[in-house]
Protein backbone atom coordinates (compact mmCIF):
# COMPACT_ATOMS: atom_id res chain seq x y z
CA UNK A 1 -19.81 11.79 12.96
CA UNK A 2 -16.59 11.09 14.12
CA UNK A 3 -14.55 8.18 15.64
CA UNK A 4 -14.91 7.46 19.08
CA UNK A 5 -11.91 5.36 19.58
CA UNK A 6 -8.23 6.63 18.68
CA UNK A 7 -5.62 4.82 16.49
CA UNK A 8 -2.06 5.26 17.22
CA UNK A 9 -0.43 5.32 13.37
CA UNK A 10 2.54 4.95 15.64
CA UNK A 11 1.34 1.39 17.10
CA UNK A 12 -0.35 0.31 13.96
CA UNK A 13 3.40 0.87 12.35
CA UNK A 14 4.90 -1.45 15.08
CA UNK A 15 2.68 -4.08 14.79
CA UNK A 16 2.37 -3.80 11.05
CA UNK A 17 6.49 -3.22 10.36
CA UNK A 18 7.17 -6.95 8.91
CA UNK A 19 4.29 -6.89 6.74
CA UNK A 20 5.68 -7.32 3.22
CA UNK A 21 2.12 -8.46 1.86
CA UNK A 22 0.97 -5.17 0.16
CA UNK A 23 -2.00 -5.03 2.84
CA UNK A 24 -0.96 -2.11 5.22
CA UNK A 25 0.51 0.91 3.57
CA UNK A 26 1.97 4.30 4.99
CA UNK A 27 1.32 7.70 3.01
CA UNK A 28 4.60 9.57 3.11
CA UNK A 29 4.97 12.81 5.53
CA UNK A 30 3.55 15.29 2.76
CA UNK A 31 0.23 15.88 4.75
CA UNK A 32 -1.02 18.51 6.33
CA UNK A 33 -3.85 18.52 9.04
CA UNK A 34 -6.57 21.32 8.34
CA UNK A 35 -10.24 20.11 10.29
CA UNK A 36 -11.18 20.11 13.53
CA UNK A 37 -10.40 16.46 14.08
CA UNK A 38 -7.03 15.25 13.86
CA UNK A 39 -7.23 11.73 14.62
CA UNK A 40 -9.85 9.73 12.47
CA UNK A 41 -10.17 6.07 10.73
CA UNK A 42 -12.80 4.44 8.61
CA UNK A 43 -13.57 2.38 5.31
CA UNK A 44 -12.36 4.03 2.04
CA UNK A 45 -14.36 5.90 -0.55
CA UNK A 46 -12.47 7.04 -3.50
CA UNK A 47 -12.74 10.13 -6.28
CA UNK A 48 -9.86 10.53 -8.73
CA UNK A 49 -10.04 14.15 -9.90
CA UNK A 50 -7.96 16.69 -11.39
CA UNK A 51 -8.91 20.88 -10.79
CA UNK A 52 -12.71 19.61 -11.21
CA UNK A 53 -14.53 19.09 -7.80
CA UNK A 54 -17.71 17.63 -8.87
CA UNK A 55 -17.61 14.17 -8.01
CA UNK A 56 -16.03 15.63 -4.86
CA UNK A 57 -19.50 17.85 -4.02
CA UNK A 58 -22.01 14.45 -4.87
CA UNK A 59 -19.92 11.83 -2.80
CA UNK A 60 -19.94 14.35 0.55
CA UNK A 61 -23.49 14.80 -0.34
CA UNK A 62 -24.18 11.46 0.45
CA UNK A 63 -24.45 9.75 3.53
CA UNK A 64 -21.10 9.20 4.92
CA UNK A 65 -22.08 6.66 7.45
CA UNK A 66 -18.38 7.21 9.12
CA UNK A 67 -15.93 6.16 5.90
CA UNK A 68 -12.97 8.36 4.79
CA UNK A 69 -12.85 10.08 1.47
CA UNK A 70 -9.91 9.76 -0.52
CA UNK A 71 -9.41 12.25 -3.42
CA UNK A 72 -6.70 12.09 -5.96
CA UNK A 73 -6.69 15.24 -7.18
CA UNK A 74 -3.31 14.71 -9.09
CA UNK A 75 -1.17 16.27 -6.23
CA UNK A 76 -1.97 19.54 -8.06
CA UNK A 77 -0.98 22.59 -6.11
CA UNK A 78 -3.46 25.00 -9.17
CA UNK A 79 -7.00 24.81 -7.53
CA UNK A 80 -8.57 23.75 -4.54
CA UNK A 81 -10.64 20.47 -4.05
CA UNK A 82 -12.23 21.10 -0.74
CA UNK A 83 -13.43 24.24 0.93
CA UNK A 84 -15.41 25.79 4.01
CA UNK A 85 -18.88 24.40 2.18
CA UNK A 86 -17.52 20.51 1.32
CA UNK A 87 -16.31 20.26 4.21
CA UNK A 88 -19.71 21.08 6.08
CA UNK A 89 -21.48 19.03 3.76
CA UNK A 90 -19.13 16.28 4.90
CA UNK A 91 -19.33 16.62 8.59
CA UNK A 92 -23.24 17.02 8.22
CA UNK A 93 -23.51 13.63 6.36
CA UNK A 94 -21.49 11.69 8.59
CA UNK A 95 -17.72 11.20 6.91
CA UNK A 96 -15.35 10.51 9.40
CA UNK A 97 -12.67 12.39 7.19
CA UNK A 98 -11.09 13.63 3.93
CA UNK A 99 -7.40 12.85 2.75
CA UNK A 100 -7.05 15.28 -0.68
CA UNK A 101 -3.80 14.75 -2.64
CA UNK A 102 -4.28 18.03 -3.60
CA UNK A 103 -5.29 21.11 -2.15
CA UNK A 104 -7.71 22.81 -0.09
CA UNK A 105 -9.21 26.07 0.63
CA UNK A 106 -11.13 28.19 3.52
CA UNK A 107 -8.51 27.27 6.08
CA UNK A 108 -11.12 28.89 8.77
CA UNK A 109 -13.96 26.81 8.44
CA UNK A 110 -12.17 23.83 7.65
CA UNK A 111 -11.10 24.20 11.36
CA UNK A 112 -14.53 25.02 12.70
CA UNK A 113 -15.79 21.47 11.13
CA UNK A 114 -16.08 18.18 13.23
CA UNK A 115 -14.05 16.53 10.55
CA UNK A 116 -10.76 15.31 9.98
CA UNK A 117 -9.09 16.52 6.79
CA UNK A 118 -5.64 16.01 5.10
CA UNK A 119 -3.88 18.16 2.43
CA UNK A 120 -1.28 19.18 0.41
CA UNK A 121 -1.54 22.46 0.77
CA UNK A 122 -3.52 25.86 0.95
CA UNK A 123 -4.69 27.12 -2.46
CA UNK A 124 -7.40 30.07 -2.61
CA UNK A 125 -8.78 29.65 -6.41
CA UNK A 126 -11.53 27.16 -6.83
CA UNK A 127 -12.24 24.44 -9.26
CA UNK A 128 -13.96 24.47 -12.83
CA UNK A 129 -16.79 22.63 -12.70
CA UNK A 130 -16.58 19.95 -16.34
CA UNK A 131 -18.16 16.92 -14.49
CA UNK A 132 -15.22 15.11 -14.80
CA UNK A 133 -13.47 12.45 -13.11
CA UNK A 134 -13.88 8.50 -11.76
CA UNK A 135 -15.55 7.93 -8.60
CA UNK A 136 -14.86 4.26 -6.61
CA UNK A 137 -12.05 3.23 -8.26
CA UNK A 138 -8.28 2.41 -7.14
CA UNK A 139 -5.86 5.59 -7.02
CA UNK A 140 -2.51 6.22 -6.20
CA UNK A 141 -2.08 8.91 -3.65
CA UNK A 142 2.11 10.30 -3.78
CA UNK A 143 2.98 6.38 -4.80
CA UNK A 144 0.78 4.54 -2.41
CA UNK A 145 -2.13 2.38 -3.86
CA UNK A 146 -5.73 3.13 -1.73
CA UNK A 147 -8.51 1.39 -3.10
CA UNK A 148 -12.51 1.78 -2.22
CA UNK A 149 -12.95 -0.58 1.14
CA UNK A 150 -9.47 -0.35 2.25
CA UNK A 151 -9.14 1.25 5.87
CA UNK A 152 -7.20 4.60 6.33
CA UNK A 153 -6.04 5.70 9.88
CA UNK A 154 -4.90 9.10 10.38
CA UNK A 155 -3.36 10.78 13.85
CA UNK A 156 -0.82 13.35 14.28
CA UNK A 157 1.83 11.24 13.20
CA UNK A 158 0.42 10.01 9.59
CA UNK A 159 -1.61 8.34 7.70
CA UNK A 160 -1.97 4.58 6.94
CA UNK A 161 -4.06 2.20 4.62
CA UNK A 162 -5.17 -1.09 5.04
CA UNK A 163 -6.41 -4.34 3.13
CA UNK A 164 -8.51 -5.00 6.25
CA UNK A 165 -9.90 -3.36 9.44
CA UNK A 166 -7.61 -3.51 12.22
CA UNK A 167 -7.20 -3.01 15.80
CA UNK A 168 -6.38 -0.85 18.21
C-alpha cells in the first residue's frame, strides 16, 4: 500500500515554522532514502531495538493498514535492522513506510519494494536474534521525540513528525 496523495516536507515546514508547541517535529538531514517510494506519510508505529530485529520481523508481519514504522535501533552503524525480506513483508502487509535509526541491508531489493524506507546507512551483517526490545512505546530518533500515533511525512527533502494529522 502506499500513499496516494504527496506531502511537501517543504510546505508542511512553512506552514508549521512558528509552531513552538512540541507538536510538529523535523528529523535532522541524517537520512538516507533506500525503497522504491520516496515520498510517504502515515500514523506511527514504534520498535525501540538495538542489533536485535525481532520485534522488527512481528510488527511488519502484521497488517500495516498504511502506518509508518519507526525503529530506534540506537543509531548503531554494527548490524542491520531491515533487509530485502522485511522489507517485502512490509510492502505485502500494507506499511506505507519504514524510518530505521539504524541501518539497513540488501540495498537491491529494498529498491525493488513498493515501500518507502529511511536509513542511516548500508551495513551487510545481520542481527542476533535475543527477542529483545520494546514495541509501541515513545523513542527518540537522533534527538527528536516520535511517539506511537504521531504522523511522520517523508519526501525528498526530509522527514517530519506530528502530534496530529495534517494537511496537504
Amino acid at each position: 500500500m502506499t500513499n496516494s496523495v504527496s506531502i511537501s516536507t517543504c510546505d508542511l515546514c512553512d506552514a508549521h515554522k512558528g509552531d513552538d508547541s512540541g507538536s510538529f517535529r523535523v528529523l535532522p538531514p541524517v537520512f538516507q532514502c533506500y525503497g522504491a517510494v520516496t515520498a510517504f506519510h502515515g500514523p506511527v508505529s514504534t520498535v525501540k531495538c538495538f542489533e536485535d530485529n525481532t520485534l522488527v520481523k512481528a510488527a511488519v508481519e502484521r497488517p500495516g493498514q498504511g502506518r509508518v514504522l519507526v525503529v530506534d535501533g540506537g543509531a548503531s552503524l554494527r548490524r542491520a535492522l531491515v533487509g530485502g525480506n522485511l522489507a517485502a513483508s512490509a510492502a505485502r502487509n500494507g506499511w506505507a513506510g519504514i524510518v530505521v535509526n539504524g541501518c539497513v541491508r540488501d540495498m537491491a531489493e529494498l529498491a525493488a519494494e513498493p515501500l518507502g524506507i529511511r536509513a542511516l546507512a548500508l551495513m551487510p551483517l545481520p542481527t542476533e536474534k535475543r527477542g529483545e526490545g520494546l514495541a509501541e512505546v515513545a523513542v527518540q530518533i537522533q534527538g527528536v521525540w516520535v511517539r506511537p500515533g504521531d504522523w511522520l511525512y517523508a519526501d525528498a527533502d526530509g522527514v517530519v513528525v506530528s502530534s496530529l494529522p495534517l494537511q496537504a
